[in-house]
N, C-alpha and C. Protein backbone atom coordinates (compact mmCIF):
# COMPACT_ATOMS: atom_id res chain seq x y z
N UNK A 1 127.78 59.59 74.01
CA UNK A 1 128.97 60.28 74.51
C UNK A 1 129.05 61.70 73.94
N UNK A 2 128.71 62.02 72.74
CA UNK A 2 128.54 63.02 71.98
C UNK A 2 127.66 64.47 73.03
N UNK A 3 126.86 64.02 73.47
CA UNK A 3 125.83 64.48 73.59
C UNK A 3 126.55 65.41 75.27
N UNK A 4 127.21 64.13 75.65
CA UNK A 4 127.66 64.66 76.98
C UNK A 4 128.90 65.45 76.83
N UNK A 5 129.70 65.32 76.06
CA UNK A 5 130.74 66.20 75.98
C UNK A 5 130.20 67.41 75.30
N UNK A 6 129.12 67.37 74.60
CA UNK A 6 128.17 69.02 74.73
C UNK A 6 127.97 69.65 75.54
N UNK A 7 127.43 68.76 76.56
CA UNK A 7 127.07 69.40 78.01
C UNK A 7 128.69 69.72 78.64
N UNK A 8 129.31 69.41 78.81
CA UNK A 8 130.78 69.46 79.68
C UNK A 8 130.95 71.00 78.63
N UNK A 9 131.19 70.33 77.36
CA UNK A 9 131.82 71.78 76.75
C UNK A 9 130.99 73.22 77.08
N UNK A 10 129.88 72.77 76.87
CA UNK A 10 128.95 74.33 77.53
C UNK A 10 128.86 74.84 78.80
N UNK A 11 129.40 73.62 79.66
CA UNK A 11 129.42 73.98 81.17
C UNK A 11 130.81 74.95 81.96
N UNK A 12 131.72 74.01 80.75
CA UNK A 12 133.33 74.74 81.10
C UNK A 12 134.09 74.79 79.47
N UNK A 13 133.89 75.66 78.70
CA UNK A 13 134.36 75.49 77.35
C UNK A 13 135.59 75.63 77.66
N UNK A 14 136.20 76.00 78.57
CA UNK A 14 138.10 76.26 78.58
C UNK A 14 138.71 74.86 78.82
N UNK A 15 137.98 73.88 79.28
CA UNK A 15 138.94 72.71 79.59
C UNK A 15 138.53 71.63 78.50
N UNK A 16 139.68 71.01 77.84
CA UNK A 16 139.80 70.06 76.77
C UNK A 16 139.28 68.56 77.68
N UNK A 17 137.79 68.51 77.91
CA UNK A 17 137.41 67.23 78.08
C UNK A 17 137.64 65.86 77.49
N UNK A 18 138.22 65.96 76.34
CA UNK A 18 138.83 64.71 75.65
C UNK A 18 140.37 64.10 76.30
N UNK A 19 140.80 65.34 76.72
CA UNK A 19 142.41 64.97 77.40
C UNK A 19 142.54 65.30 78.51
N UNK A 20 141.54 65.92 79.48
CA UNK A 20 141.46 65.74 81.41
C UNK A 20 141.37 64.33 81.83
N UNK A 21 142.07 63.90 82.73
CA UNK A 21 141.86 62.64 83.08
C UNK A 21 141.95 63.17 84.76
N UNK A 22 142.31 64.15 85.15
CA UNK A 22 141.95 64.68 86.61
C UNK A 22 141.38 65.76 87.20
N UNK A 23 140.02 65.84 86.20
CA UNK A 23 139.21 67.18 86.39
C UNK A 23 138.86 67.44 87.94
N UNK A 24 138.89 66.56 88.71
CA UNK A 24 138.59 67.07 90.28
C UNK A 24 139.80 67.15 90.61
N UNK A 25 140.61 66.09 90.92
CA UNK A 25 141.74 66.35 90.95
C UNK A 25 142.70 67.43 90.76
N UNK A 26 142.30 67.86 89.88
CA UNK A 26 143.11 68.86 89.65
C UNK A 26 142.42 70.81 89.90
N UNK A 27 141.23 70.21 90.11
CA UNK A 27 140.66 71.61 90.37
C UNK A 27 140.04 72.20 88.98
N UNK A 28 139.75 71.51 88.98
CA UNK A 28 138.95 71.84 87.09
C UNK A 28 137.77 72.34 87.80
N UNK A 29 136.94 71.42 88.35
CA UNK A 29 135.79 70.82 88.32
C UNK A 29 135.67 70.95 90.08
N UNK A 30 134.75 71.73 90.26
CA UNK A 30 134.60 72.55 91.71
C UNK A 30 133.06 71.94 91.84
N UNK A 31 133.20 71.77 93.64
CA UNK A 31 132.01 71.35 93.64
C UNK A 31 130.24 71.65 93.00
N UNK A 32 130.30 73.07 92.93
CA UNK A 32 129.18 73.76 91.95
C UNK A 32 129.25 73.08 90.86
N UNK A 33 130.37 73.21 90.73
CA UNK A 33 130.14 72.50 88.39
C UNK A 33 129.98 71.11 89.15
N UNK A 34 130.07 70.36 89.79
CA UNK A 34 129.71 69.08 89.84
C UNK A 34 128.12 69.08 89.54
N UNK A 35 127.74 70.03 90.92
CA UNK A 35 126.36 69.67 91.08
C UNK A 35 125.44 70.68 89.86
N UNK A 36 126.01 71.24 89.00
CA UNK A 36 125.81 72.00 88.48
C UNK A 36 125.18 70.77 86.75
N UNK A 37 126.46 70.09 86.80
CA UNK A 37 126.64 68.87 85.76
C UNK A 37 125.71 67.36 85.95
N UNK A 38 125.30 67.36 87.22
CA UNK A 38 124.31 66.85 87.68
C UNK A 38 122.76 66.74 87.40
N UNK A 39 122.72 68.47 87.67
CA UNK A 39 121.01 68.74 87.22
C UNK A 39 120.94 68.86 86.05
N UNK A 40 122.17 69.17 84.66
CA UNK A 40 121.97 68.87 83.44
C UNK A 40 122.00 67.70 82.97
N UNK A 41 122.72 66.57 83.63
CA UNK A 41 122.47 65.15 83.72
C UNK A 41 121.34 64.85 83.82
N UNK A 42 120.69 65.07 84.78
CA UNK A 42 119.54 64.29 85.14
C UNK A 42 118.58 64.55 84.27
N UNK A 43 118.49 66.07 83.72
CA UNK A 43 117.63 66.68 82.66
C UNK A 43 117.53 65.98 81.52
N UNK A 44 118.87 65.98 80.87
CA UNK A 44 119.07 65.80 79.46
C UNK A 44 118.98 64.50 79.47
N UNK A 45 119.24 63.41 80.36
CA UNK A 45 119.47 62.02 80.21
C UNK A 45 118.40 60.97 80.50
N UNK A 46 117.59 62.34 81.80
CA UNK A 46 116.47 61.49 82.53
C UNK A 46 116.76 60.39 83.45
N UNK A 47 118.20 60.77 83.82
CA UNK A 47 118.33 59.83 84.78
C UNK A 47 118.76 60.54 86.08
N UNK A 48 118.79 59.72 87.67
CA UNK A 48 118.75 60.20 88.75
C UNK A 48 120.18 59.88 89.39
N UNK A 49 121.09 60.52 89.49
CA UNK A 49 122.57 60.36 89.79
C UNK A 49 122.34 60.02 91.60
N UNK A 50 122.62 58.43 92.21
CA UNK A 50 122.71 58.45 93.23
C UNK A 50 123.60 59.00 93.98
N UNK A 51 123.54 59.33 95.63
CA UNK A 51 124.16 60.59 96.46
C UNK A 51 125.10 59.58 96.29
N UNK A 52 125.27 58.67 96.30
CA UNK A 52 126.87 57.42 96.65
C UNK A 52 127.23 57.43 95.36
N UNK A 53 126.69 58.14 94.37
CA UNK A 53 127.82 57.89 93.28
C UNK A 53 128.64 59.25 92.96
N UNK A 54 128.19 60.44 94.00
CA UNK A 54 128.84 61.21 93.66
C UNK A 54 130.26 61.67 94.34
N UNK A 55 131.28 60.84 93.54
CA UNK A 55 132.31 60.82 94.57
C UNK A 55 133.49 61.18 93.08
N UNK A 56 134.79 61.56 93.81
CA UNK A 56 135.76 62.13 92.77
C UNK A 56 135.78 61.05 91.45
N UNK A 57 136.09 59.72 91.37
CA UNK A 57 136.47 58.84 90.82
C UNK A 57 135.38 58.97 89.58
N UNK A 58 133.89 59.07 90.11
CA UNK A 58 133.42 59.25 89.05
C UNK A 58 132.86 60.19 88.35
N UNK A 59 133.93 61.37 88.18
CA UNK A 59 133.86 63.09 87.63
C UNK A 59 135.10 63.13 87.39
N UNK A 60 136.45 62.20 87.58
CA UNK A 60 137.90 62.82 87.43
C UNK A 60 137.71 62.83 85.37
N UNK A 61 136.94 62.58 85.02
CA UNK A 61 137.11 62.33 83.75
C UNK A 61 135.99 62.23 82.46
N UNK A 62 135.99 62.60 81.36
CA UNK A 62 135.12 62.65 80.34
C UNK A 62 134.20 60.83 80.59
N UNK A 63 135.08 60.10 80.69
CA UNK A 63 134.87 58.89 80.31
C UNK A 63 134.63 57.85 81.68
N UNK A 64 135.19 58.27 82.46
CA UNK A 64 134.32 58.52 84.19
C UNK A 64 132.93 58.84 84.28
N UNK A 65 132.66 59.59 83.86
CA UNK A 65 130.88 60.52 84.11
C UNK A 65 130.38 59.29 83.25
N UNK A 66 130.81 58.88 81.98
CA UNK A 66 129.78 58.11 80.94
C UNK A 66 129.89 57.23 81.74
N UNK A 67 131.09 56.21 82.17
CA UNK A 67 130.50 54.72 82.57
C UNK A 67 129.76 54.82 83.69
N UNK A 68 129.77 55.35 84.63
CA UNK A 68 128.73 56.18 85.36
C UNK A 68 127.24 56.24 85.03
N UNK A 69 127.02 57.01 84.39
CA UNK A 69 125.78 57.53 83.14
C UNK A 69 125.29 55.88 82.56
N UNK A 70 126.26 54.81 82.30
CA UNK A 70 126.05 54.01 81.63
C UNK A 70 125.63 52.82 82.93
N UNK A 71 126.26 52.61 83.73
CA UNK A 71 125.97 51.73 85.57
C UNK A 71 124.82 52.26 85.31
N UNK A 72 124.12 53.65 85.63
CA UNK A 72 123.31 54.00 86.43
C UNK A 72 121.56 53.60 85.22
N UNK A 73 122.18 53.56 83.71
CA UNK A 73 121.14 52.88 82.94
C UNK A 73 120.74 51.50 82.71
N UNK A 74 121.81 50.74 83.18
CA UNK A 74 121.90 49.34 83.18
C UNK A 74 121.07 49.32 84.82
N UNK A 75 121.38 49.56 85.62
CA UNK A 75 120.79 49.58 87.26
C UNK A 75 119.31 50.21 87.13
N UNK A 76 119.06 50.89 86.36
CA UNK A 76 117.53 51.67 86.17
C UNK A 76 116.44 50.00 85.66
């Protein structure tokens, strides 16, 4: 988790990822920084974010993206 709230913080250092719970929602988090958070995903993690998982529910949140991150290592 550490590792990913590195990446979030370097991607958007102005928003407190520990206390967003509606980063799309609310317009934090624009489609670019999605796909933007994606290709540093896939980089840093080595894993391949399916097109069906990229939907609001799992980006509204710090802890959203991990169980996410975490499905998609258990499914690997």
């Amino acid at each position: 988790m550490d590792e990913l709230m590195e990446l979030l913080a370097a991607l958007k250092p102005e928003i407190d990822f520990e206390r967003e719970k509606e980063l799309i929602d609310d317009g934090l988090l624009e489609s670019f920084d999605v796909i933007t958070l994606i290709a540093e995903i896939e980089d840093q993690f080595g894993l391949e974010v399916p097109a069906e998982e990229i939907v609001p529910e799992n980006f509204n949140s710090a802890e959203g993206i991990w169980k996410l991150l975490e499905r998609i290592k258990e499914e690997a």
